[in-house]
C-alpha atoms as a PDB file:
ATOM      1  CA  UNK A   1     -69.039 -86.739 -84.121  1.00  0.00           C
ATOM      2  CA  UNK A   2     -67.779 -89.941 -85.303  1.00  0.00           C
ATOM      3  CA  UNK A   3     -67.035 -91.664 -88.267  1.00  0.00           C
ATOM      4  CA  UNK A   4     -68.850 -94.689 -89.349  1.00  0.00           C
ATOM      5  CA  UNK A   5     -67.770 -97.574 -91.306  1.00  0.00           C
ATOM      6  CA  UNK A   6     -69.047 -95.756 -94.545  1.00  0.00           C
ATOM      7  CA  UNK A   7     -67.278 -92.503 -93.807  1.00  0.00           C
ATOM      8  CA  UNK A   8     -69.930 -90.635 -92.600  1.00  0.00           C
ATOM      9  CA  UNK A   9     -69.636 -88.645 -89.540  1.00  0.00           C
ATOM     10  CA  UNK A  10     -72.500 -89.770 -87.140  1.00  0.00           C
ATOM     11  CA  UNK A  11     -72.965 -88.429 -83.145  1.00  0.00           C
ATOM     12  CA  UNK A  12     -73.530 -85.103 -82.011  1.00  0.00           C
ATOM     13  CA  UNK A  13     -75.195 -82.796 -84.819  1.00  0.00           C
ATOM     14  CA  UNK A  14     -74.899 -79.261 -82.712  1.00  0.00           C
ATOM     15  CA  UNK A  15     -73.036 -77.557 -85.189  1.00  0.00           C
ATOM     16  CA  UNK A  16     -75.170 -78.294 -87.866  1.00  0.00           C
ATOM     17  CA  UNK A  17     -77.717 -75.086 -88.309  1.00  0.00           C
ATOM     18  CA  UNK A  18     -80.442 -77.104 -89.474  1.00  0.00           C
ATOM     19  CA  UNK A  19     -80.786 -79.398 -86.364  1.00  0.00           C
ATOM     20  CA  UNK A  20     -79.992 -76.282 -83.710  1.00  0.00           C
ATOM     21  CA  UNK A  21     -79.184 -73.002 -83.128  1.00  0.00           C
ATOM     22  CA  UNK A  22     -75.698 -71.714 -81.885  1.00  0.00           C
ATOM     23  CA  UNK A  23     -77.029 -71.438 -78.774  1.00  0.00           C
ATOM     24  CA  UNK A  24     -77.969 -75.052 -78.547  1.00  0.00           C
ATOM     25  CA  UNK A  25     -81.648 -74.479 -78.333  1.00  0.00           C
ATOM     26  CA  UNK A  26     -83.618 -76.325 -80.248  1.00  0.00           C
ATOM     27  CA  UNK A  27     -85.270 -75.837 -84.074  1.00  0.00           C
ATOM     28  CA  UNK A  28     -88.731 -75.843 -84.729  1.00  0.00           C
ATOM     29  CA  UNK A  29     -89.033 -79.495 -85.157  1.00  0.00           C
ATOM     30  CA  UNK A  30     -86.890 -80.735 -82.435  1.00  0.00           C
ATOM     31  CA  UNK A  31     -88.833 -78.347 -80.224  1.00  0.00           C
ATOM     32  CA  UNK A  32     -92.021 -79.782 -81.468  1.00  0.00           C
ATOM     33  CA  UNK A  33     -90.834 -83.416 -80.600  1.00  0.00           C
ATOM     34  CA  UNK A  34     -89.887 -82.060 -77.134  1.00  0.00           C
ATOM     35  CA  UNK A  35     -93.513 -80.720 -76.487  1.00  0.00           C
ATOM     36  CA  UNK A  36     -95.029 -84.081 -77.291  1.00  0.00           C
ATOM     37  CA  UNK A  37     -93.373 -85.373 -74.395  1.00  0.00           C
ATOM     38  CA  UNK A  38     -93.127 -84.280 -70.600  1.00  0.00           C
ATOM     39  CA  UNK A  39     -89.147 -82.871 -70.764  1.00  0.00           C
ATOM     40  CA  UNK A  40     -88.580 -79.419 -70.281  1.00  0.00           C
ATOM     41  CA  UNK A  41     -89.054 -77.306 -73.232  1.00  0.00           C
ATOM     42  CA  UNK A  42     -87.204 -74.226 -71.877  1.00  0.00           C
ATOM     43  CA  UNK A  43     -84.024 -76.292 -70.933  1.00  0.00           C
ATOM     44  CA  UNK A  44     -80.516 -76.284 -73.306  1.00  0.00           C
ATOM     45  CA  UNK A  45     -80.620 -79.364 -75.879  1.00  0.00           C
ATOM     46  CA  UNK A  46     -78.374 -81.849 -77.499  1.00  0.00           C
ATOM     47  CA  UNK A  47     -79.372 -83.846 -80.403  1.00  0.00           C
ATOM     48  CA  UNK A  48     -77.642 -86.942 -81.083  1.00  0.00           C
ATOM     49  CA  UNK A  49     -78.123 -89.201 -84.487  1.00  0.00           C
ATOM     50  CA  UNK A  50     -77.551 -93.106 -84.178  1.00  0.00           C
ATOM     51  CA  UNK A  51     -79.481 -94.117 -86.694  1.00  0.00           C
ATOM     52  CA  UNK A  52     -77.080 -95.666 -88.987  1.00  0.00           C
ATOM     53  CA  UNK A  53     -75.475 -97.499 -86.298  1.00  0.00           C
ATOM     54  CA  UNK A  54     -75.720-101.046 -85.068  1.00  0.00           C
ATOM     55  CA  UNK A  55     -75.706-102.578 -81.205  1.00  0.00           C
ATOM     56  CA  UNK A  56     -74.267-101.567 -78.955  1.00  0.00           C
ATOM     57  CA  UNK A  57     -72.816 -98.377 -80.227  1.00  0.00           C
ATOM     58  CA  UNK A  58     -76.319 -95.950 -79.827  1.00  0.00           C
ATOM     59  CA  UNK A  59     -76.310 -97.571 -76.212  1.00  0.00           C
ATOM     60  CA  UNK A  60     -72.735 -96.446 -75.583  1.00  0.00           C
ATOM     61  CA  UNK A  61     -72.593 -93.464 -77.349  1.00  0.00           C
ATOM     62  CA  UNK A  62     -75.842 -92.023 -75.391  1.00  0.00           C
ATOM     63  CA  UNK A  63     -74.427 -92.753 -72.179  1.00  0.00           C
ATOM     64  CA  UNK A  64     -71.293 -91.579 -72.276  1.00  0.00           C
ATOM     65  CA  UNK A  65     -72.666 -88.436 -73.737  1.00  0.00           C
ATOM     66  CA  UNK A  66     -74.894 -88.426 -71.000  1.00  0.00           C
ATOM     67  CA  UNK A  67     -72.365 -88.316 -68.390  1.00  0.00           C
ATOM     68  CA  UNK A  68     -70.872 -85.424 -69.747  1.00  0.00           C
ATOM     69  CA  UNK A  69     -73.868 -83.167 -69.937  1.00  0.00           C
ATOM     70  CA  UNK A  70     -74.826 -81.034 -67.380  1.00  0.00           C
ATOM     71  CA  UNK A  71     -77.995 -81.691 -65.877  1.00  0.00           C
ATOM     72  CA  UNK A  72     -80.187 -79.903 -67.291  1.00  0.00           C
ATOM     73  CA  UNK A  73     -79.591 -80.637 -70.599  1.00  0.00           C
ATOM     74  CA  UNK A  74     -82.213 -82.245 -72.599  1.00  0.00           C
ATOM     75  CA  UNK A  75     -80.864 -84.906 -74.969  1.00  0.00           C
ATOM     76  CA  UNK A  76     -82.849 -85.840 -78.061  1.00  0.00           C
ATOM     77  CA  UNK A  77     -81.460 -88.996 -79.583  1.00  0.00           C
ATOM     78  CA  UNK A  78     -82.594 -90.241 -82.897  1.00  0.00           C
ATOM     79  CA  UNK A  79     -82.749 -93.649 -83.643  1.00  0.00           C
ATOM     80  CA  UNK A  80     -83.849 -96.395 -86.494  1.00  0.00           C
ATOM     81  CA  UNK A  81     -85.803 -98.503 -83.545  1.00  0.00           C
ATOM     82  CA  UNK A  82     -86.871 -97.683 -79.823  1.00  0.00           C
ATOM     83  CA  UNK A  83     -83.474 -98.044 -77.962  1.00  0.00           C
ATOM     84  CA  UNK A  84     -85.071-100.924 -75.533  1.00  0.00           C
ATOM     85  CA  UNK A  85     -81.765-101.776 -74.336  1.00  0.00           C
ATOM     86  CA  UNK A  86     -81.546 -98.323 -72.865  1.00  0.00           C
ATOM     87  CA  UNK A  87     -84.363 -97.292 -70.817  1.00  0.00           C
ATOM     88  CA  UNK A  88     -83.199 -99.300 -67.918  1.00  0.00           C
ATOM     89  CA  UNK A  89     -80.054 -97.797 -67.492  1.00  0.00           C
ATOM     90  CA  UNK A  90     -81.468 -94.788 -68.079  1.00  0.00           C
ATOM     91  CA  UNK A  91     -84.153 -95.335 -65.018  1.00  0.00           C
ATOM     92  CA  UNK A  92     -80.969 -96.799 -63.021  1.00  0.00           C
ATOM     93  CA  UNK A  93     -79.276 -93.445 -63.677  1.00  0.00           C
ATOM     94  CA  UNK A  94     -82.300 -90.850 -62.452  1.00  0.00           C
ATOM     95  CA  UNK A  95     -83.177 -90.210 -65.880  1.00  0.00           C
ATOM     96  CA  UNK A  96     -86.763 -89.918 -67.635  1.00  0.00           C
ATOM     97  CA  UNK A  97     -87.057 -90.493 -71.184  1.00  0.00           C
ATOM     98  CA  UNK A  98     -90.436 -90.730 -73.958  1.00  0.00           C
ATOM     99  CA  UNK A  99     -89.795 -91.915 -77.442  1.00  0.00           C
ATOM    100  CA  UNK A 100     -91.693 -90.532 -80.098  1.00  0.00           C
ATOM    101  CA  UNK A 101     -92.280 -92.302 -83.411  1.00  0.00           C
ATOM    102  CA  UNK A 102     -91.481 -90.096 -86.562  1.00  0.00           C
ATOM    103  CA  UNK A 103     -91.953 -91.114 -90.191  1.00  0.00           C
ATOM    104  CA  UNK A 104     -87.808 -91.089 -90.603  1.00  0.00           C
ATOM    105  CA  UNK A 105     -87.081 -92.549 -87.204  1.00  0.00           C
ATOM    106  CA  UNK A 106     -87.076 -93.171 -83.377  1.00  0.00           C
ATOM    107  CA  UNK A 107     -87.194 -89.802 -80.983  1.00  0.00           C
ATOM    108  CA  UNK A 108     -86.463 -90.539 -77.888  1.00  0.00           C
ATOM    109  CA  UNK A 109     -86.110 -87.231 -75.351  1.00  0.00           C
ATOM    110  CA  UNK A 110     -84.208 -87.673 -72.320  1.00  0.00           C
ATOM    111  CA  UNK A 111     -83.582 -85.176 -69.411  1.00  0.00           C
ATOM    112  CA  UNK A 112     -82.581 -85.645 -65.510  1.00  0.00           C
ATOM    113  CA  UNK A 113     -85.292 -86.008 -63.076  1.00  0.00           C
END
């Protein structure tokens, strides 16, 4: 995680209980957001917040975290606005990606072809 310019920690949310298990599976409603899309439901998940971050950082951050994930992790990034600066370098990478419009934010799931 990483701290904003307020203080508050932002990035990976994996250790927090309420967002996913210990075993980096999804909870119930991150799991539901995966089903609305085509990714892999069965597959090991990240969950990454950028909503209270400006351009370019939600860019950067997702791709680099990207990079580091194995690939067949499904990453789940949540957003204030459809990250339209990403999904071509996502398609330029081999990824597939669907963004799902919540009442708090942007969902968009990404997993390896």
């Amino acid at each position: 995680m990483w701290p904003n310019m307020f203080g508050e920690r932002v990035g990976l949310l994996t250790s927090q209980s309420k967002h996913m298990a210990s075993n980096h599976q999804p909870t119930e409603q991150v799991a539901a957001l995966i089903s609305e899309t085509d990714a892999p439901d069965d597959a090991p998940t990240e969950r990454l917040d950028v909503q209270s971050l400006g351009p370019p950082k939600p860019l950067k951050q997702t791709l680099e975290l990207l990079a580091d994930l194995d690939d067949d992790t499904v990453l789940v990034q949540f957003n204030d606005r459809a990250p339209q600066h990403l999904y071509p370098k996502l398609e330029d990478r081999g990824y597939d990606f669907e963004s799902v419009e919540t009442e708090d934010a942007t969902v968009t799931v990404i997993w390896r072809r």
